[in-house]
Protein backbone atom coordinates (compact mmCIF):
# COMPACT_ATOMS: atom_id res chain seq x y z
CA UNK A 1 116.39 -1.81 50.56
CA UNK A 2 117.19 1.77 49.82
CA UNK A 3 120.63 2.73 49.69
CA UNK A 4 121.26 5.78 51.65
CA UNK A 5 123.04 8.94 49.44
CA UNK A 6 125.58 10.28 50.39
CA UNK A 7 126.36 13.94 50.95
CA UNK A 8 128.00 15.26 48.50
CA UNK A 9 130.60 18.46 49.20
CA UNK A 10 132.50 20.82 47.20
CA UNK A 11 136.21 21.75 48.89
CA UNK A 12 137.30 25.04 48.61
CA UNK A 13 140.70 26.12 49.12
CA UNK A 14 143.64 28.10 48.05
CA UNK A 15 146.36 25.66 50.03
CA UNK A 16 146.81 22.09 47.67
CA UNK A 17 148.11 20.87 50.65
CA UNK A 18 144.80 21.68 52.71
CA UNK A 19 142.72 20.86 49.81
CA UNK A 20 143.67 16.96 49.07
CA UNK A 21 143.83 16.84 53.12
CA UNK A 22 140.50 18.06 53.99
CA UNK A 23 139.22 16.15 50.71
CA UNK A 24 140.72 12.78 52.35
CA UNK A 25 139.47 13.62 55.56
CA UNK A 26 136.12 13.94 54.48
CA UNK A 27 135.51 10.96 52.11
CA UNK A 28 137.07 8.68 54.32
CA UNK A 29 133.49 9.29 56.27
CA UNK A 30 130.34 6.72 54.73
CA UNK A 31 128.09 9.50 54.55
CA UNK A 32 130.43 11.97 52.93
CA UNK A 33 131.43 12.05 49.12
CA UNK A 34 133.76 15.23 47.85
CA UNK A 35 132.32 15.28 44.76
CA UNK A 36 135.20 18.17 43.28
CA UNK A 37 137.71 20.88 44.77
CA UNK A 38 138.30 24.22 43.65
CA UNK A 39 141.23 26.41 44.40
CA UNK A 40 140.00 30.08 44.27
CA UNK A 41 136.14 31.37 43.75
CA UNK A 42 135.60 31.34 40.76
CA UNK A 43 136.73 28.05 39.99
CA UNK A 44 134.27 27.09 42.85
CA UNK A 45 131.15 28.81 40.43
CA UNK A 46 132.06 26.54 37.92
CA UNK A 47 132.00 23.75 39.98
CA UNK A 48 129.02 24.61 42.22
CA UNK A 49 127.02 24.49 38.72
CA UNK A 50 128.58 21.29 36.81
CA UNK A 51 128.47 19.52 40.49
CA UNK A 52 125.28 20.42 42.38
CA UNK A 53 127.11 19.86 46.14
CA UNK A 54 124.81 19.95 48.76
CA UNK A 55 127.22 21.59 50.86
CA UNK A 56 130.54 23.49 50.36
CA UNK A 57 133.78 24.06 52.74
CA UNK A 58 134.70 27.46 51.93
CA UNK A 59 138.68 28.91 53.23
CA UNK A 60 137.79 32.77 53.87
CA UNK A 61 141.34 33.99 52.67
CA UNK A 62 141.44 33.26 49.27
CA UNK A 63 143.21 34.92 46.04
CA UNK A 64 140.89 36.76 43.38
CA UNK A 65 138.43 37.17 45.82
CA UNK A 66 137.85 36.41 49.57
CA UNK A 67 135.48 33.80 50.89
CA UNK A 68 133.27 36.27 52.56
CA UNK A 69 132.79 38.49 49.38
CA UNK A 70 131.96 35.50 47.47
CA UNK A 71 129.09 34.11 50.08
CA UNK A 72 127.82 37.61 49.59
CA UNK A 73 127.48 37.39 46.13
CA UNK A 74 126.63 33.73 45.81
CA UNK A 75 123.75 33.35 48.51
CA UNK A 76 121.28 35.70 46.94
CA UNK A 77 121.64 34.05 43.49
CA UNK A 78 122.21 30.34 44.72
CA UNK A 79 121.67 29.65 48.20
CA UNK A 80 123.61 26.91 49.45
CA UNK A 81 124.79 25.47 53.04
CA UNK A 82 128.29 26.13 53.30
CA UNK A 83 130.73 25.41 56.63
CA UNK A 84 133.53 28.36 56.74
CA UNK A 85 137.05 27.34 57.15
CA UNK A 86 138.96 30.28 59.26
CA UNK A 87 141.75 31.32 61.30
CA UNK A 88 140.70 32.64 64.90
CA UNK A 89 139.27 35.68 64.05
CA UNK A 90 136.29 38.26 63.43
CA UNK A 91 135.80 37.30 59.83
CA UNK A 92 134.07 34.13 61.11
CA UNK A 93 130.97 36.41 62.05
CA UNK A 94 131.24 38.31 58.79
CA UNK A 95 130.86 34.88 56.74
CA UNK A 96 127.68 33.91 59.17
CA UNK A 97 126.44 37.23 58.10
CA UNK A 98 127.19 36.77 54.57
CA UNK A 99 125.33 33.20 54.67
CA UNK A 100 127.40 30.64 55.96
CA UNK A 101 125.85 27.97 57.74
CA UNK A 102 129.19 27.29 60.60
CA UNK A 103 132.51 27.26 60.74
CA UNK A 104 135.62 25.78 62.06
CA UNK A 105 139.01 27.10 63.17
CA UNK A 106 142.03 25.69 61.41
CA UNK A 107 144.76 24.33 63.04
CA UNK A 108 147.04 26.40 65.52
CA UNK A 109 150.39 25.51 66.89
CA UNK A 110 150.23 28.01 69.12
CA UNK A 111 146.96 26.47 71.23
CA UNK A 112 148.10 23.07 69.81
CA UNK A 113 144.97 23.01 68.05
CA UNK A 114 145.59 19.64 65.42
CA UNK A 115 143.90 18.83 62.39
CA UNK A 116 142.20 15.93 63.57
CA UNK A 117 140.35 18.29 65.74
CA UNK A 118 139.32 20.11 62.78
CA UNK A 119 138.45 17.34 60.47
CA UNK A 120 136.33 15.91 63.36
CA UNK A 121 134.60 18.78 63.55
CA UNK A 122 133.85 19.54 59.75
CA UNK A 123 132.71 16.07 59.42
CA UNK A 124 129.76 16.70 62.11
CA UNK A 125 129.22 20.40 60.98
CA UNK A 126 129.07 18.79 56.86
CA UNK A 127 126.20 16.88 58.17
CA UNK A 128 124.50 19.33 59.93
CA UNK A 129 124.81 21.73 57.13
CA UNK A 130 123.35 19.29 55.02
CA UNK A 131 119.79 19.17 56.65
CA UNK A 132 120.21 23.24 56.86
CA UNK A 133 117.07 25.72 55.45
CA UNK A 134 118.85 28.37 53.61
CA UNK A 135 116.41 29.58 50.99
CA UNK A 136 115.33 32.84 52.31
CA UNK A 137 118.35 34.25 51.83
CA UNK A 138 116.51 35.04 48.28
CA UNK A 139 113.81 36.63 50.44
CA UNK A 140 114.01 40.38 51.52
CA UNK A 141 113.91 40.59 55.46
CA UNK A 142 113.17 43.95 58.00
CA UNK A 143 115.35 43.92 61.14
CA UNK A 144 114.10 47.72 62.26
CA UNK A 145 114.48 48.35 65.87
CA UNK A 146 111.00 47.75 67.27
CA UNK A 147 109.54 51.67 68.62
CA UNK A 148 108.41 51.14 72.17
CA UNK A 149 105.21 52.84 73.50
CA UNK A 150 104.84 51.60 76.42
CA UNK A 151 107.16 51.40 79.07
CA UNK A 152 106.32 48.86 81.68
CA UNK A 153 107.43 45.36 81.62
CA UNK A 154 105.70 42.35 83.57
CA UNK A 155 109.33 40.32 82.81
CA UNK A 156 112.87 39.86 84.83
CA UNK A 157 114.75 38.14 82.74
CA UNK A 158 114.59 36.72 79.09
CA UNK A 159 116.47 33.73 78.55
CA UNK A 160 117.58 32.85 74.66
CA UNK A 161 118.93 29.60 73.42
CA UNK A 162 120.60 28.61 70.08
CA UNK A 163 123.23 26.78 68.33
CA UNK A 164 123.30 26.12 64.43
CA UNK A 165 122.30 29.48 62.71
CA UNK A 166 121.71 30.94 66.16
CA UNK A 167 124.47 33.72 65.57
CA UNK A 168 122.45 35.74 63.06
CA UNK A 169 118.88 34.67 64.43
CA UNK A 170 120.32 35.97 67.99
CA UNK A 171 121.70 39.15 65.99
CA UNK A 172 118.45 39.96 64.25
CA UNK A 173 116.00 39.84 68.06
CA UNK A 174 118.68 42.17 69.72
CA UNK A 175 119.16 44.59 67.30
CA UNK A 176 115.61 45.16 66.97
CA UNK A 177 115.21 45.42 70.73
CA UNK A 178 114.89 48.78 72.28
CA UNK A 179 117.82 49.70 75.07
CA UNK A 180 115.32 49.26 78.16
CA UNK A 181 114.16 45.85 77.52
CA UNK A 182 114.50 43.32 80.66
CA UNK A 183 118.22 41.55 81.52
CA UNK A 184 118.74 38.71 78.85
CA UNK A 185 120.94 35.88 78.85
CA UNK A 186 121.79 33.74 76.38
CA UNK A 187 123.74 30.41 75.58
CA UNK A 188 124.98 30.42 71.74
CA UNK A 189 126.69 26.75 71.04
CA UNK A 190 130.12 28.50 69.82
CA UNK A 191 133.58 27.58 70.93
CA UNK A 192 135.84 29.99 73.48
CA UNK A 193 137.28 33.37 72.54
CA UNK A 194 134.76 33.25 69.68
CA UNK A 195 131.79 34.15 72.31
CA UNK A 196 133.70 37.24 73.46
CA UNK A 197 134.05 38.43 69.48
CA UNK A 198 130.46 37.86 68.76
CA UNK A 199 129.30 39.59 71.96
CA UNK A 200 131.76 42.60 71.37
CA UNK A 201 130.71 42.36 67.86
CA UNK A 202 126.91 42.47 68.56
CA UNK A 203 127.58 45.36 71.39
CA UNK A 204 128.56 47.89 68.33
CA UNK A 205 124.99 47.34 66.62
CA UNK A 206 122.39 47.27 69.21
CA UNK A 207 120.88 49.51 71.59
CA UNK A 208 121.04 47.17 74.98
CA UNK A 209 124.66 46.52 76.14
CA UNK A 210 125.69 42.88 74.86
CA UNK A 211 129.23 41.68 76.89
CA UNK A 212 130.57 38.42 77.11
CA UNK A 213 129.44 37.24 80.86
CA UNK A 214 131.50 37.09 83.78
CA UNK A 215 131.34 34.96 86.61
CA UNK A 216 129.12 37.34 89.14
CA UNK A 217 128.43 39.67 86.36
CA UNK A 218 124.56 41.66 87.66
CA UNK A 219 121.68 40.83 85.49
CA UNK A 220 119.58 43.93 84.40
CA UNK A 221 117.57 45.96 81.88
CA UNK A 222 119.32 47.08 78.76
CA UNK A 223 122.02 44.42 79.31
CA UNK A 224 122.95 41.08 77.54
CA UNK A 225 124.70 38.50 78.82
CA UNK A 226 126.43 36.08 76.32
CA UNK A 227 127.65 32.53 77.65
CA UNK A 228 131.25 32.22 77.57
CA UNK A 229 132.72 29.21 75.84
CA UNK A 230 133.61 25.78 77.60
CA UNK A 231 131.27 27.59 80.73
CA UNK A 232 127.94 26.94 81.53
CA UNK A 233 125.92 30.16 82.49
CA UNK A 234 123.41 29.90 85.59
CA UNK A 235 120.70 32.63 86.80
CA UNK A 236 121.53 33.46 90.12
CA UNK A 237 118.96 35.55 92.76
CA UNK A 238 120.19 37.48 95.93
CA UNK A 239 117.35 39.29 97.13
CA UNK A 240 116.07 41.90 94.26
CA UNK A 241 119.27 41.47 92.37
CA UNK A 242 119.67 38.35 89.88
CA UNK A 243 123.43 37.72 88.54
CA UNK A 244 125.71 34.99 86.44
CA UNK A 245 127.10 31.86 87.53
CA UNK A 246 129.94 31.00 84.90
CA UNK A 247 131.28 27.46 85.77
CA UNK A 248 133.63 24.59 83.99
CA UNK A 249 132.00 21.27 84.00
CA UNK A 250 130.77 18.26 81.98
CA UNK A 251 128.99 18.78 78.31
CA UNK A 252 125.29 18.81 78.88
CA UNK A 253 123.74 17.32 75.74
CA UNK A 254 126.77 17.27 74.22
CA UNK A 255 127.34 20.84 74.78
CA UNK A 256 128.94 23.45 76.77
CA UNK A 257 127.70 26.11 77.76
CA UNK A 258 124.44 23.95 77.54
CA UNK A 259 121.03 25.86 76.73
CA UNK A 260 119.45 22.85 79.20
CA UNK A 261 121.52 24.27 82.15
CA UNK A 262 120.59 28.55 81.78
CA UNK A 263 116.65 27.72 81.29
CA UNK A 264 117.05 25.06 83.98
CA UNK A 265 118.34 28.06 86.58
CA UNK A 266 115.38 30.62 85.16
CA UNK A 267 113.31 28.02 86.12
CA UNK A 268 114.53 27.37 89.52
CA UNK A 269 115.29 31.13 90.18
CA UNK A 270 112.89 33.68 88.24
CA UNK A 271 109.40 31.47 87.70
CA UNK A 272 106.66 32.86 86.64
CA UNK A 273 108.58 36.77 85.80
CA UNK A 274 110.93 35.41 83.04
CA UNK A 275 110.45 34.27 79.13
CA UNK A 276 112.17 31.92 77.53
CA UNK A 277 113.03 31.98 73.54
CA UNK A 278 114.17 28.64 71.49
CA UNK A 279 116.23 29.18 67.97
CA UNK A 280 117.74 26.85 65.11
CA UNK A 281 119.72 24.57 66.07
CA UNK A 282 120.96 21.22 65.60
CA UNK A 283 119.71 18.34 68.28
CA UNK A 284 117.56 18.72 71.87
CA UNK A 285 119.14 21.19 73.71
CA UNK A 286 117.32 23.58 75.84
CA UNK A 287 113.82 21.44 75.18
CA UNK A 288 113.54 20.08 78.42
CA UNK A 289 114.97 23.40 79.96
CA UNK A 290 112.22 25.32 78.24
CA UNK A 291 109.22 22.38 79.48
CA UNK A 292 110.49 23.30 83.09
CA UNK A 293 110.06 27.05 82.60
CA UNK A 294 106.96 26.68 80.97
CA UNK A 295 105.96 24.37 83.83
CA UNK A 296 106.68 27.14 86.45
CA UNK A 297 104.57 29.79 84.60
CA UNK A 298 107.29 31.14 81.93
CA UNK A 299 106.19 32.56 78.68
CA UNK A 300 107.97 30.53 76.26
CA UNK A 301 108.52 31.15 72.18
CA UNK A 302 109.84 29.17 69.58
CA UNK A 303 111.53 29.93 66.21
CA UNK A 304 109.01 28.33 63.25
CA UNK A 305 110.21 25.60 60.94
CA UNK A 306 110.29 27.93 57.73
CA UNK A 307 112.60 30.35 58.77
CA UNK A 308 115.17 28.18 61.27
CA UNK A 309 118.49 26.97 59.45
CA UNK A 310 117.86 23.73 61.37
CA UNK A 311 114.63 22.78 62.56
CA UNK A 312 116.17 21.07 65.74
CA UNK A 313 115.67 22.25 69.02
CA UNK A 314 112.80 24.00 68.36
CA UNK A 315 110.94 20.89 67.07
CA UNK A 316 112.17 19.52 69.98
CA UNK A 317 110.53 21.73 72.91
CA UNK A 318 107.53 21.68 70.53
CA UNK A 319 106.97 18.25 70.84
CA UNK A 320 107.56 17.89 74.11
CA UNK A 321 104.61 20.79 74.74
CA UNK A 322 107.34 23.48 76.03
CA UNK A 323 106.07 26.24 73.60
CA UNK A 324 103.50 28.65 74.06
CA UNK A 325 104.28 30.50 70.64
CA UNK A 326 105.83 29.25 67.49
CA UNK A 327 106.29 32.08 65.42
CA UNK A 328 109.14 33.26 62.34
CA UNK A 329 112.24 34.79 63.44
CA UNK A 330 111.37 38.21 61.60
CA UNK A 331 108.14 37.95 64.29
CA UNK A 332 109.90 37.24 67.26
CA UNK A 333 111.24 40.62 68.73
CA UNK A 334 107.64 41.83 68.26
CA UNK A 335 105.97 39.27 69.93
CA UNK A 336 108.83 39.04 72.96
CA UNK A 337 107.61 42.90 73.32
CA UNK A 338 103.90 42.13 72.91
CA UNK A 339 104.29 39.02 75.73
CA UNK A 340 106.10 40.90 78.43
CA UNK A 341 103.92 43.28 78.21
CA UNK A 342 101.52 40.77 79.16
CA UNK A 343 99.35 40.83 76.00
């Protein structure tokens, strides 16, 4: 019988104290091994090349050299999955841009955040990071805003779903999106108070207006709508005018906000008039959301194997017959434009 291997992880962090504990943590798993730790960056390098991890915990503040600075300089020459380790804070989203496959927040006395909680979480973001796709950060990619020359729309509402990976992948479609394009809503898989960061964040780079939604918040073109954290989003119609329902409740494939639950209300409420878009991400959510709005006459895309950190969710939906269009994430702004256009 074949023995299962393990996967193994470099630690990296400054704190000794954090270091042996997070090490512990994570080898006390059957599937884990720490293979070394490293307390600063450059160590790491060294380690990285003697010990071949298949995925590293990286602390982002760091002596010598910050965690972020070295992601930027390490993914281009050695691509690697890699799980940030980060106080509550912006520099999350700068690691995801630099290459970083996750992260987790360390723990807080202040929200009574533990390190259980952490180490629970690293565990099941190590494994995920372990089946990630992160070679084409050696590959050159365009993310120019897409020039629009025509300017009516057959499309209400476009409805985007993501989790592992999904915060760059989301990034890259809006930025290239013109400021006119139809309302959009999305569900990222990200934790609270991080959701209103990312959607402030992504507001300063793109042309449509990207907030963190509301409950009641209007749905319309040139406006985004990000999915709060620990609240799943709804579509909700009142005669021409659609808005957000932003509600507490139960994890919906293990998830909340749940991608399931927004393409479940497009369905329901917009039909035929809305497209729905499926990115990397880790497990079945938003599959049988996307099947239902493909049933009701949705146009429905999903990100390709090749370019998706984890080929997840979109696998998913594709095997359950919920895509029209499988297509790379450098493709997909494009052919959102070319399919509301109804071509």
């Amino acid at each position: 019988m074949q023995i299962k291997k393990k996967i193994k992880v470099l630690v990296v962090d400054d704190s000794l104290l954090f270091r042996e504990a997070i090490s512990q943590g994570l080898s006390a798993d059957p599937d884990v091994e720490v293979v070394a730790t490293a307390h600063d960056v450059y160590n790491a390098r060294d380690k990285i090349i003697k010990y071949q991890p298949d995925v590293m915990t990286l602390d982002v503040e760091m002596p010598k050299m910050n965690g972020i600075e070295f992601l930027r300089r390490l993914m281009p020459q050695y691509p690697m999955p890699v799980v940030v380790v980060s106080s509550v804070s912006e520099n999350v989203f700068e690691a995801l841009q630099a290459g970083a496959v996750d992260f987790v927040t360390k723990p807080d006395w202040k929200t009574g955040r533990r390190f259980d909680t952490l180490l629970n979480e690293l565990i099941i973001k190590v494994k995920i990071a372990a089946t990630a796709r992160v070679g084409h950060w050696k590959r050159e990619t365009s993310s120019d805003s897409i020039k629009r020359t025509d300017s009516s729309y057959g499309m209400d509402i476009i409805a985007i779903g993501a989790s592992t990976g999904g915060t760059e992948a989301i990034a890259s479609i809006l930025k290239a999106f013109p400021a006119d394009m139809p309302g959009t809503v999305i569900v990222q898989h990200m934790p609270p108070v991080f959701t209103r960061m990312y959607a402030e964040r992504l507001n300063n780079s793109c042309l449509m207006e990207i907030k963190e939604a509301q409950d009641g918040d209007r749905v319309f073109a040139g406006r985004a709508l990000v999915a709060p954290g620990d609240y799943h989003m709804r579509i909700k119609k009142k005669g021409s005018i659609y808005f957000v329902e932003c509600r507490k409740g139960e994890k919906v494939n293990g998830h909340c906000p749940s991608v399931d639950v927004l393409f479940d209300s497009v369905a329901e409420q917009i039909g035929r008039t809305a497209l729905g878009v499926i990115l990397t991400g880790m497990g079945t959510d938003g599959a049988k959301g996307l099947l239902a709005m493909k049933k009701i006459g949705a146009k429905t895309i999903g990100q390709d194997e090749e370019s998706c950190i984890v080929y997840g969710m979109p696998r998913a939906a594709l095997n359950l017959g919920a895509v029209d269009r499988q297509v790379p994430l450098v493709s997909i702004p494009q052919v959102v434009c070319s399919m509301i256009r109804g071509k």
